[in-house]
C-alpha atoms as a PDB file:
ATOM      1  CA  UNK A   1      -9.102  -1.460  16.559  1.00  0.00           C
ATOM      2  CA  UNK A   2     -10.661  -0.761  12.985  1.00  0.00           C
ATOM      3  CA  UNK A   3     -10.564  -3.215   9.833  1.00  0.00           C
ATOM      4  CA  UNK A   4      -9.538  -2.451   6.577  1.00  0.00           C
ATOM      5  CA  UNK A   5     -11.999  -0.838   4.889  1.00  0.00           C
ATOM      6  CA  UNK A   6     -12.469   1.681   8.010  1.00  0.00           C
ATOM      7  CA  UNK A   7      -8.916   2.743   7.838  1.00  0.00           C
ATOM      8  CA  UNK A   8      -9.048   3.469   3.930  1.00  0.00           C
ATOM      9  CA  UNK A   9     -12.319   5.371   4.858  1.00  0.00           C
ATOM     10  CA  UNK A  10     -10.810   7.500   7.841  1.00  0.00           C
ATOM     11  CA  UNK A  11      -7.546   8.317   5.581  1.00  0.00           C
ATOM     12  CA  UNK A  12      -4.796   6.440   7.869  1.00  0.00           C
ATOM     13  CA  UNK A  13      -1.380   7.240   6.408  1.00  0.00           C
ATOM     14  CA  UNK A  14       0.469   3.864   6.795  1.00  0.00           C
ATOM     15  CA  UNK A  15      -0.295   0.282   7.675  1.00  0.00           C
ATOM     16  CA  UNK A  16       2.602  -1.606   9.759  1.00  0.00           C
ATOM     17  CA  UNK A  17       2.141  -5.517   9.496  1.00  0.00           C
ATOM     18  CA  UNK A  18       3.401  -6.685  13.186  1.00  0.00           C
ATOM     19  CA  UNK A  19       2.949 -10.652  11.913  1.00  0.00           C
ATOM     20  CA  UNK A  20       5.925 -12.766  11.233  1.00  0.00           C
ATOM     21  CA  UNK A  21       6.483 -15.322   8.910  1.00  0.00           C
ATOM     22  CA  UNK A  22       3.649 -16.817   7.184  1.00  0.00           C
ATOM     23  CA  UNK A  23       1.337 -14.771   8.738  1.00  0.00           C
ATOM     24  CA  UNK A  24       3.320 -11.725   7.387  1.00  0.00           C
ATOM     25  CA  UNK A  25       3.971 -12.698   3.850  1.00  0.00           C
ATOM     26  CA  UNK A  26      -0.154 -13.206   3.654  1.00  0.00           C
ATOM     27  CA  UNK A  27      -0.439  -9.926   4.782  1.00  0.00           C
ATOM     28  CA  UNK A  28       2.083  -8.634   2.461  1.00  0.00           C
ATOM     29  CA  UNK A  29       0.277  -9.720  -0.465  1.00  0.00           C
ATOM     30  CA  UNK A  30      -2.862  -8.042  -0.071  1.00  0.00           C
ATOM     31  CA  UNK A  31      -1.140  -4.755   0.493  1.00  0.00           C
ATOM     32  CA  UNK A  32      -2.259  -3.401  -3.280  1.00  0.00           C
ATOM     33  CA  UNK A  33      -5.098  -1.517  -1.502  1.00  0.00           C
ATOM     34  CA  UNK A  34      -3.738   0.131   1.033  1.00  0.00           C
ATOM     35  CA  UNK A  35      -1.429   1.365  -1.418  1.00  0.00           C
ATOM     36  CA  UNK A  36      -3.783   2.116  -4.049  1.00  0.00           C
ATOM     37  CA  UNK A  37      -5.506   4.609  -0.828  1.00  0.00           C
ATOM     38  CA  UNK A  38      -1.953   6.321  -0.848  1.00  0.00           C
ATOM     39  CA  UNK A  39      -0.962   4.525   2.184  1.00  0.00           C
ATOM     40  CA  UNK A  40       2.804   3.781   2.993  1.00  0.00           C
ATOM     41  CA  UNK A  41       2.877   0.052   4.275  1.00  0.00           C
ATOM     42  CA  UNK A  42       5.969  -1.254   6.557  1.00  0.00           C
ATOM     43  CA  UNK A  43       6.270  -4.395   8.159  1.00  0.00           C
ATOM     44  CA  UNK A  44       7.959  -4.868  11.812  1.00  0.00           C
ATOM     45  CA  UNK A  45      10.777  -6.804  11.596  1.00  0.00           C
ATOM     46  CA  UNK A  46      11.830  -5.461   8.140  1.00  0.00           C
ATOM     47  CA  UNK A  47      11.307  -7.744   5.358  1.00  0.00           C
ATOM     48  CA  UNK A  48      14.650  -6.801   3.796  1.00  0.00           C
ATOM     49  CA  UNK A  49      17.774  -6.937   4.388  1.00  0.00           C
ATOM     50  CA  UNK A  50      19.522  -3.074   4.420  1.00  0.00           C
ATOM     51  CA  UNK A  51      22.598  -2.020   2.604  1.00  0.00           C
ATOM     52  CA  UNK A  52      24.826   1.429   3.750  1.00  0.00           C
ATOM     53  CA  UNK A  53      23.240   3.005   0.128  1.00  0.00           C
ATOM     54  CA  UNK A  54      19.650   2.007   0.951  1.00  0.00           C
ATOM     55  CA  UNK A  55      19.787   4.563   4.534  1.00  0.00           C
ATOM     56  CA  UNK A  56      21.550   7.460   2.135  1.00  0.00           C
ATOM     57  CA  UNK A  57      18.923   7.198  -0.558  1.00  0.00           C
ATOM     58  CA  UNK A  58      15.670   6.707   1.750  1.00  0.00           C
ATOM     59  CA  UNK A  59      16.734   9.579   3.870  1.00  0.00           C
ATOM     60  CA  UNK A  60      17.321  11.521   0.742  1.00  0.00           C
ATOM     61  CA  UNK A  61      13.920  10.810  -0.516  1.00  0.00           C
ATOM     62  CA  UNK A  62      12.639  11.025   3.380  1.00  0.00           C
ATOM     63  CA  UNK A  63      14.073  14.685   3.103  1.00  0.00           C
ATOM     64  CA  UNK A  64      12.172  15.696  -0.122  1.00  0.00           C
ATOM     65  CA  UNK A  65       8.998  14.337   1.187  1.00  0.00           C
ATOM     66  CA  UNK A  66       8.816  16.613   4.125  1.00  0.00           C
ATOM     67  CA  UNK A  67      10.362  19.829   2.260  1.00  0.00           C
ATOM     68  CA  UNK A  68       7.147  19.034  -0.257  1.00  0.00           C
ATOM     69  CA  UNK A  69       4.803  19.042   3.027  1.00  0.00           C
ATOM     70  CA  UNK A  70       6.507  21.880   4.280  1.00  0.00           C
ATOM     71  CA  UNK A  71       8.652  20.332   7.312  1.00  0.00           C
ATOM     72  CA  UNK A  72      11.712  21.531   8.447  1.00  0.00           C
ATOM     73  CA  UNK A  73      13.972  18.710   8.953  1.00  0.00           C
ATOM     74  CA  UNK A  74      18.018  18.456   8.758  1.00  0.00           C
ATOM     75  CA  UNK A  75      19.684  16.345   5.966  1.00  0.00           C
ATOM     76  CA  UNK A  76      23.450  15.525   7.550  1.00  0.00           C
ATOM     77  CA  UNK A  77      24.531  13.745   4.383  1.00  0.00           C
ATOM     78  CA  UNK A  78      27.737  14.807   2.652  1.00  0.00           C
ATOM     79  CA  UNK A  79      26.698  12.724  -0.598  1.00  0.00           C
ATOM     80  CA  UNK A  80      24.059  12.432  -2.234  1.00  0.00           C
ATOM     81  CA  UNK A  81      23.060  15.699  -2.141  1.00  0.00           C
ATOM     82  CA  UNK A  82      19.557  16.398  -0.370  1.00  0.00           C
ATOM     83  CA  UNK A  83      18.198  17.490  -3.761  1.00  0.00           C
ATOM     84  CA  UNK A  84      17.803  14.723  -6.084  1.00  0.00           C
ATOM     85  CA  UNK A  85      20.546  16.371  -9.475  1.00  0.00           C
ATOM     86  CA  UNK A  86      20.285  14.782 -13.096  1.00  0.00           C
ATOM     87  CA  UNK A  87      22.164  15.552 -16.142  1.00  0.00           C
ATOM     88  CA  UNK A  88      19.991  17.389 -18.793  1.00  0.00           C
ATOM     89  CA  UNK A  89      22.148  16.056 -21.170  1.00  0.00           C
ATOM     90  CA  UNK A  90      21.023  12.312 -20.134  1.00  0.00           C
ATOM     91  CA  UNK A  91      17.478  13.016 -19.372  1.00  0.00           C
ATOM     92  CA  UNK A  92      17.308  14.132 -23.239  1.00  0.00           C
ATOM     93  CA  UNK A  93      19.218  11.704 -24.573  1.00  0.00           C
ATOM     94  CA  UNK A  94      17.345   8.688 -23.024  1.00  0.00           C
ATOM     95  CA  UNK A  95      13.360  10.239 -23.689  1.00  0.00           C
ATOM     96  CA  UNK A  96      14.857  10.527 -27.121  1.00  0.00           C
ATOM     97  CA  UNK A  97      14.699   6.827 -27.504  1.00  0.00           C
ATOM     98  CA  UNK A  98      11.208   6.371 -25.054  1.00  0.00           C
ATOM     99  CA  UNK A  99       8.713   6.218 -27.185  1.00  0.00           C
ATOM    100  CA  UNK A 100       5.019   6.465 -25.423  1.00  0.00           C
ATOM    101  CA  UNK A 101       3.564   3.715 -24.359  1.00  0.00           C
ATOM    102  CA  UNK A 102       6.568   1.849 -24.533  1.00  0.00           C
ATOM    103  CA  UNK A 103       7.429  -0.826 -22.050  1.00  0.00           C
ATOM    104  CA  UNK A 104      11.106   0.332 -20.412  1.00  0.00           C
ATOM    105  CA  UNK A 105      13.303  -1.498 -18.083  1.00  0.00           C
ATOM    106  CA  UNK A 106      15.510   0.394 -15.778  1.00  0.00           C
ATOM    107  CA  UNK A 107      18.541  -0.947 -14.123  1.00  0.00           C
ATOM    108  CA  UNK A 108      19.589  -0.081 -10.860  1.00  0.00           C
ATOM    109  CA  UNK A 109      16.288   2.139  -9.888  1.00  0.00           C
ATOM    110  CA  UNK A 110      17.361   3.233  -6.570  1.00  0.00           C
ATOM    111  CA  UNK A 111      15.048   5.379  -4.717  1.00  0.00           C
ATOM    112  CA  UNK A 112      13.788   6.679  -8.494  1.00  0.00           C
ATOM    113  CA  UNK A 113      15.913   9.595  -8.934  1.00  0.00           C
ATOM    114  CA  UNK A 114      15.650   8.738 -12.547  1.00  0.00           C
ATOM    115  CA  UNK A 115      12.523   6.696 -12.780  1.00  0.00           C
ATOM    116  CA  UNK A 116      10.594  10.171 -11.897  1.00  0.00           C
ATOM    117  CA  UNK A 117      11.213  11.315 -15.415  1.00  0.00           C
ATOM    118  CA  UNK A 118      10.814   8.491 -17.689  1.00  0.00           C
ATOM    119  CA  UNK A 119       7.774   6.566 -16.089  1.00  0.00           C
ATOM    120  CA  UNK A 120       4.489   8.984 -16.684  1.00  0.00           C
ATOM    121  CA  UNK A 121       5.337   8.017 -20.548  1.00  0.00           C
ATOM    122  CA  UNK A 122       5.884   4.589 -20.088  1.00  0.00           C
ATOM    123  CA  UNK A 123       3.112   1.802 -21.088  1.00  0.00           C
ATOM    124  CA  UNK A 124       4.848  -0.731 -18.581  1.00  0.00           C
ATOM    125  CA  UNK A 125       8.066   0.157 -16.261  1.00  0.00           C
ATOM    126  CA  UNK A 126      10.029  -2.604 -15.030  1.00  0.00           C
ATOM    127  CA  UNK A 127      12.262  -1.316 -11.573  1.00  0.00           C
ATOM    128  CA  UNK A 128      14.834  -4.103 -11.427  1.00  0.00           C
ATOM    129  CA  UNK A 129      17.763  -3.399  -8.353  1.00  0.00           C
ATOM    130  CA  UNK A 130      19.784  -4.812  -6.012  1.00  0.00           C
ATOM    131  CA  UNK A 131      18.068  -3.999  -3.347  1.00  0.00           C
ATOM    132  CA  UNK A 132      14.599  -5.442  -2.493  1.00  0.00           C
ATOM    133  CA  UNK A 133      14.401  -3.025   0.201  1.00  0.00           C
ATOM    134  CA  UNK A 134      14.739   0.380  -2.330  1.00  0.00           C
ATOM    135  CA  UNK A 135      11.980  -1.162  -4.389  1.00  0.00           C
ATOM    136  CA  UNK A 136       9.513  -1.805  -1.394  1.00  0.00           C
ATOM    137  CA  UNK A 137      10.238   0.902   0.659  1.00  0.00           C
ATOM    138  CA  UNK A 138      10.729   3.713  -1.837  1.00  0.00           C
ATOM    139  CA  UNK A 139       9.765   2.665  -5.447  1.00  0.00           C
ATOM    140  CA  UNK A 140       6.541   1.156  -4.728  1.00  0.00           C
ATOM    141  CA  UNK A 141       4.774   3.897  -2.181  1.00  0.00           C
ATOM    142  CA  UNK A 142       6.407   7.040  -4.449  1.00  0.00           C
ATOM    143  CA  UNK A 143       5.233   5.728  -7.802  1.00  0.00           C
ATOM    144  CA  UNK A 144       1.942   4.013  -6.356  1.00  0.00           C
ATOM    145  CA  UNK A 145      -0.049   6.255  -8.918  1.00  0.00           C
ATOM    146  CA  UNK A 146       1.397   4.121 -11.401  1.00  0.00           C
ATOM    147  CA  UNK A 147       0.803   0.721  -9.830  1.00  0.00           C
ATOM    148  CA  UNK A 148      -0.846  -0.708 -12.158  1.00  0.00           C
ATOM    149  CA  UNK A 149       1.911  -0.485 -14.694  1.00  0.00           C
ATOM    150  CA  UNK A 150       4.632  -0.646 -12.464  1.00  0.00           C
ATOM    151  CA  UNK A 151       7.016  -4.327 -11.807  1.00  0.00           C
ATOM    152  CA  UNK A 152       9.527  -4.649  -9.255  1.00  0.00           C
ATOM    153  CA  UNK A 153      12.267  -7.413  -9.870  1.00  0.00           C
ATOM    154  CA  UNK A 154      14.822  -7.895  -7.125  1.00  0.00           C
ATOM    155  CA  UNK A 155      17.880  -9.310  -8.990  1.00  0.00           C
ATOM    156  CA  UNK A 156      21.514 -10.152  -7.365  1.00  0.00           C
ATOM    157  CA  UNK A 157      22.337 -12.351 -10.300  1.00  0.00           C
ATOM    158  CA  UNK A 158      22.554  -9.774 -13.457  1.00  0.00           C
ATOM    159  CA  UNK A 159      19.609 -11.707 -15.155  1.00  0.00           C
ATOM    160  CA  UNK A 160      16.818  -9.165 -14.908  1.00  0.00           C
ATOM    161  CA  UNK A 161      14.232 -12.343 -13.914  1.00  0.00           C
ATOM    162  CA  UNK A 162      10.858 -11.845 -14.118  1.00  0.00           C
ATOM    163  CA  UNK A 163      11.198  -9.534 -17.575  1.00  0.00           C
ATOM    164  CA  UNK A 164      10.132 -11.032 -20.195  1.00  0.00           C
ATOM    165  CA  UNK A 165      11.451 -12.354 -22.944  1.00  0.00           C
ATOM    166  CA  UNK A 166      11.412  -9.620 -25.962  1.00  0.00           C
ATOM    167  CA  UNK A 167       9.076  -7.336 -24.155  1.00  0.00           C
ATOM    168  CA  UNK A 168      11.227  -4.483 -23.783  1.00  0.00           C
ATOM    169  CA  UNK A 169      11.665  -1.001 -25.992  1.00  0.00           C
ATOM    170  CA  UNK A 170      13.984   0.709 -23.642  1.00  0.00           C
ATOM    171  CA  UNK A 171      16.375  -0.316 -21.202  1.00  0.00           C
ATOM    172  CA  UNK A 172      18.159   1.983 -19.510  1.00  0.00           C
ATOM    173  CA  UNK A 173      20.821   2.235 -16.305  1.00  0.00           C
ATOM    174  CA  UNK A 174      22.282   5.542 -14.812  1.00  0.00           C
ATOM    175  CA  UNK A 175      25.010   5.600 -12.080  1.00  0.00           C
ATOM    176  CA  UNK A 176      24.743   1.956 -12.172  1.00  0.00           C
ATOM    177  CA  UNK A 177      27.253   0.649 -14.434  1.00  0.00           C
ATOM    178  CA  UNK A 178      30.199   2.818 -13.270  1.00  0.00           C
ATOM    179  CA  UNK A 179      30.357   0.283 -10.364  1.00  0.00           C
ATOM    180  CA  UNK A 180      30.714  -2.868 -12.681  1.00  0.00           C
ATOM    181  CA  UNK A 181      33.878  -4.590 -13.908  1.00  0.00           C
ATOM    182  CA  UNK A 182      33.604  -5.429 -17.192  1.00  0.00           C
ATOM    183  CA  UNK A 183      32.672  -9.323 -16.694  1.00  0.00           C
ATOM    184  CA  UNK A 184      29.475  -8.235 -14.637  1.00  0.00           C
ATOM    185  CA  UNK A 185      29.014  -5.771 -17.570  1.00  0.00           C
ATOM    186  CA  UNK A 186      28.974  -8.229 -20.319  1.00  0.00           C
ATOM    187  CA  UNK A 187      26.174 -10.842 -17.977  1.00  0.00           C
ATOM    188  CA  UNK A 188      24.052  -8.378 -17.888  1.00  0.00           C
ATOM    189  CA  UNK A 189      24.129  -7.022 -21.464  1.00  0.00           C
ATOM    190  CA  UNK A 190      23.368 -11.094 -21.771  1.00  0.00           C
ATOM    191  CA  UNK A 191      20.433 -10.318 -20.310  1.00  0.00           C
ATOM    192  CA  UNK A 192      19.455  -7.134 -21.807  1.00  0.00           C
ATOM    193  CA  UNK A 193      19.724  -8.989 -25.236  1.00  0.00           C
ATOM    194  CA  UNK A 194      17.132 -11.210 -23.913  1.00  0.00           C
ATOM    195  CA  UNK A 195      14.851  -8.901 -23.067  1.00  0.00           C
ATOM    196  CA  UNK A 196      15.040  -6.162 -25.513  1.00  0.00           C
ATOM    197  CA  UNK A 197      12.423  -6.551 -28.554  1.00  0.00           C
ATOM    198  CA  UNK A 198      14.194  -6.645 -32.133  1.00  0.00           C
ATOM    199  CA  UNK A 199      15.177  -3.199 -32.829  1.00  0.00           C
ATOM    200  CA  UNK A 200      15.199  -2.257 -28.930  1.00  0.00           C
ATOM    201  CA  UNK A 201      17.765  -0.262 -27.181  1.00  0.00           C
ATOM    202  CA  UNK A 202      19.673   0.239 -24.466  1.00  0.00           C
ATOM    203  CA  UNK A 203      21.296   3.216 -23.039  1.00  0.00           C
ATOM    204  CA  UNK A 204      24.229   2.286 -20.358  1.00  0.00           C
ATOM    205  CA  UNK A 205      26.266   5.022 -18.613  1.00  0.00           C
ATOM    206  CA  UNK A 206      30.033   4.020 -17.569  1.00  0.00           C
ATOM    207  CA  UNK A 207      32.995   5.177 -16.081  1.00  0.00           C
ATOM    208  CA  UNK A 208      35.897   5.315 -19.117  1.00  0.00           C
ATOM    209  CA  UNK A 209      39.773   4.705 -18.211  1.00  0.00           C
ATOM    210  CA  UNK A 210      40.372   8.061 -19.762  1.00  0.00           C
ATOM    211  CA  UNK A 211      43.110  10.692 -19.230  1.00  0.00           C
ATOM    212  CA  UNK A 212      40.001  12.018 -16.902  1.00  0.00           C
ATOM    213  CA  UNK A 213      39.232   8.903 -15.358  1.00  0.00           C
ATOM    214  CA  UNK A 214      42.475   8.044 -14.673  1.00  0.00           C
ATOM    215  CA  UNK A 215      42.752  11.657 -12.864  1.00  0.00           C
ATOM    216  CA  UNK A 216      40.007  10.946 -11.522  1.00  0.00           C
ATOM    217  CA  UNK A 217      41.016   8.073  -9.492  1.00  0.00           C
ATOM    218  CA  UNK A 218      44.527   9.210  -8.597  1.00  0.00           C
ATOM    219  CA  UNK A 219      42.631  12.504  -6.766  1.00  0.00           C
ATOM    220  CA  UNK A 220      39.533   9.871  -5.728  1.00  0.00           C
ATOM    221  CA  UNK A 221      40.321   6.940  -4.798  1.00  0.00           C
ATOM    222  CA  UNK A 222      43.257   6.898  -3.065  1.00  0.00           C
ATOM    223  CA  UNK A 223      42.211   4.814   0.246  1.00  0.00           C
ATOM    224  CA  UNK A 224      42.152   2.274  -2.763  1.00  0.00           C
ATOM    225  CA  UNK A 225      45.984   2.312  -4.471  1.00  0.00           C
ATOM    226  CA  UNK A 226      48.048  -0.325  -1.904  1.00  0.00           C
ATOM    227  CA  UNK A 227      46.173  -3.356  -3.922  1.00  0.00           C
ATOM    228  CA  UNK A 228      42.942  -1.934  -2.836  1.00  0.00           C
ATOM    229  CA  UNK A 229      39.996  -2.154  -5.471  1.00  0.00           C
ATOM    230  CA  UNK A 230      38.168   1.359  -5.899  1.00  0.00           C
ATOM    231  CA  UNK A 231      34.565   1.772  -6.064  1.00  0.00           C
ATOM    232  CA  UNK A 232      34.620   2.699  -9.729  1.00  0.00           C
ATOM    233  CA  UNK A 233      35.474  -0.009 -12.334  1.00  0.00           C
ATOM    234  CA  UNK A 234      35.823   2.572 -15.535  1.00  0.00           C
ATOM    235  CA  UNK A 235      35.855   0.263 -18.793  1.00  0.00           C
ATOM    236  CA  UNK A 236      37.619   0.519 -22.276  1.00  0.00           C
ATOM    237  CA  UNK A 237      35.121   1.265 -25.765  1.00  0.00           C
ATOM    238  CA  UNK A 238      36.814  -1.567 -27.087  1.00  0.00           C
ATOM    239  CA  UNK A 239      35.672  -3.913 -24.351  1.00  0.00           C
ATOM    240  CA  UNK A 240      31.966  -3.034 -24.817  1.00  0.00           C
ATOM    241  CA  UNK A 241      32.640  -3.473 -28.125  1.00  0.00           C
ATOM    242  CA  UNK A 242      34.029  -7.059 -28.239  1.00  0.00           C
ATOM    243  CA  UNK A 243      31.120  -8.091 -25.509  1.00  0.00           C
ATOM    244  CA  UNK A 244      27.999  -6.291 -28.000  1.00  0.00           C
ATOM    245  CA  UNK A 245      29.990  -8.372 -30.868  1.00  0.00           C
ATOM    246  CA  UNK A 246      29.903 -11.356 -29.067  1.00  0.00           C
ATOM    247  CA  UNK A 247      26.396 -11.498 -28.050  1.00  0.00           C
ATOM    248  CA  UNK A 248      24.655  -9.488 -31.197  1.00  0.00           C
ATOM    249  CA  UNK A 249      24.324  -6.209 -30.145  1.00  0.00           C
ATOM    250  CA  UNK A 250      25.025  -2.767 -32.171  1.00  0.00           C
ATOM    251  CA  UNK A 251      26.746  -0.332 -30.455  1.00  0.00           C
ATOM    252  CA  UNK A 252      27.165   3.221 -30.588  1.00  0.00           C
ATOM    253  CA  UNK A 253      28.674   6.295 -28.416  1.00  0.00           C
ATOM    254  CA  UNK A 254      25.950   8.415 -27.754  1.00  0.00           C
ATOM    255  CA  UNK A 255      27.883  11.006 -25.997  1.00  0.00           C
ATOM    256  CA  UNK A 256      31.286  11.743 -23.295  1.00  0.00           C
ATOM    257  CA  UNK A 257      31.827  14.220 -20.305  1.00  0.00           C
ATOM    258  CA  UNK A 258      35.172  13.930 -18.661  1.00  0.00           C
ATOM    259  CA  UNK A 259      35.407  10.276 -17.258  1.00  0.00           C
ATOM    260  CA  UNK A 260      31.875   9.181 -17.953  1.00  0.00           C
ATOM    261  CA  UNK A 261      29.937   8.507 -21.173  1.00  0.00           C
ATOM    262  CA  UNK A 262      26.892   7.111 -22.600  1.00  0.00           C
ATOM    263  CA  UNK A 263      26.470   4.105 -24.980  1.00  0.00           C
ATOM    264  CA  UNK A 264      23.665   2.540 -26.817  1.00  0.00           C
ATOM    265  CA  UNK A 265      23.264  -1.082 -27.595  1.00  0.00           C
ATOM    266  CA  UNK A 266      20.479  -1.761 -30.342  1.00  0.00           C
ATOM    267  CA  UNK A 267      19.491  -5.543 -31.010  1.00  0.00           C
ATOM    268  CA  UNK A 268      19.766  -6.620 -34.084  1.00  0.00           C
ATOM    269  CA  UNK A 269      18.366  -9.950 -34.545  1.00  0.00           C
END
């Protein structure tokens, strides 16, 4: 057996805490320097509960990480692709609104498909998702570089807790909101009112009910039509608009492709 400070020394590659309970949450706690020696740390049993999505994205990311190192390994998924795709179009859009140094909030941060090109500019970046496992397991060991001005928030209940009050420029969600039906939607824009500073914005991505997206579903989501509910919950403009109204947000189309588009909510008070 070697300690701590022997294993930073020697280069070990991960840590996995065997303790349960107390003894494991202890351990848990002090893993900020393993991780700040680029180790991965895992704990056995899991902390976290898993979800379907969590396997798909970590073996994703899993993938990438040993094409970088130069492994051959297969990738069996049908979706998501092995290779990590983003829309130019949103990329631009939302680092049009980042200023540097500015403290962002993203909203369903996955395995950081889109935190990867947002958070190098970034003063503070706030990972908030569904998922405590995707923050622990993949946020935290591929963005340990930025540790020190990286928070995780595991939130079920649409009320980003543990980001401050006011202390956000930019909140953005990608892929995220397309899931949402519209009364989810408006909690949550609750919230980003909250935490937005005065003048602040927030760029949401959604699934319209569209000639496109109602194509889209009839093609789609047909395991879904005998009183089924699909996996996409595409909303009307005029609902976002009656939900920014209500709770003191400008809004504003930023752009539309086929049965998705993007909207910006600006605090105004």
């Amino acid at each position: 057996m070697i300690g701590a400070d022997e294993a930073i020394r020697r280069g070990v590659k991960a840590v996995v805490i065997t303790a349960e309970g107390g003894a494991q949450d202890a351990l848990w706690a002090r893993r900020g320097r393993f991780i700040d020696a680029g180790m991965r740390v895992l704990c056995c049993p899991n902390r976290f509960a898993g979800q379907t999505w969590d396997d798909r994205l970590i073996e994703q990311l899993e993938w990438a990480d040993a094409k970088e190192r130069g492994i051959e390994r297969p990738y069996t998924r049908t979706y998501p692709d092995r290779e990590e795709r983003r829309d130019p179009a949103i990329v631009a859009a939302i680092n049009a609104r980042l200023r540097d140094g500015g403290a962002v909030c993203e909203i369903g941060s996955g395995a950081g498909k889109w935190t990867a090109c947002f958070i190098e500019r970034a003063g503070a970046y706030h990972c908030v998702d569904y998922s405590a496992r995707l923050l622990h397991e993949a946020i935290e060991p591929r963005f340990s570089r930025f540790r020190s001005k990286l928070h995780l928030h595991h939130d079920e209940h649409a009320t980003l807790g543990g980001v401050p009050d006011g202390s956000i420029d930019l909140v953005f969600s990608i892929d995220v909101f397309v899931h949402f039906k519209i009364d989810l939607t408006h909690q949550f824009l609750a919230s980003i009112r909250r935490v937005l500073k005065p003048g602040g914005v927030a760029v949401l991505h959604f699934a319209a009910w569209n000639e496109a997206g109602i194509e889209r579903w009839e093609t789609h989501d047909t395991a879904h039509h005998n009183g089924g509910v699909g996996p996409i919950h595409p909303v009307h403009m005029d609902w976002l608009r009656a939900s920014a109204g209500r709770l003191g947000l400008a809004r504003e189309l930023i752009s539309e492709t086929a049965w998705t588009f993007l909207t910006e909510f600006r605090r105004v008070g």
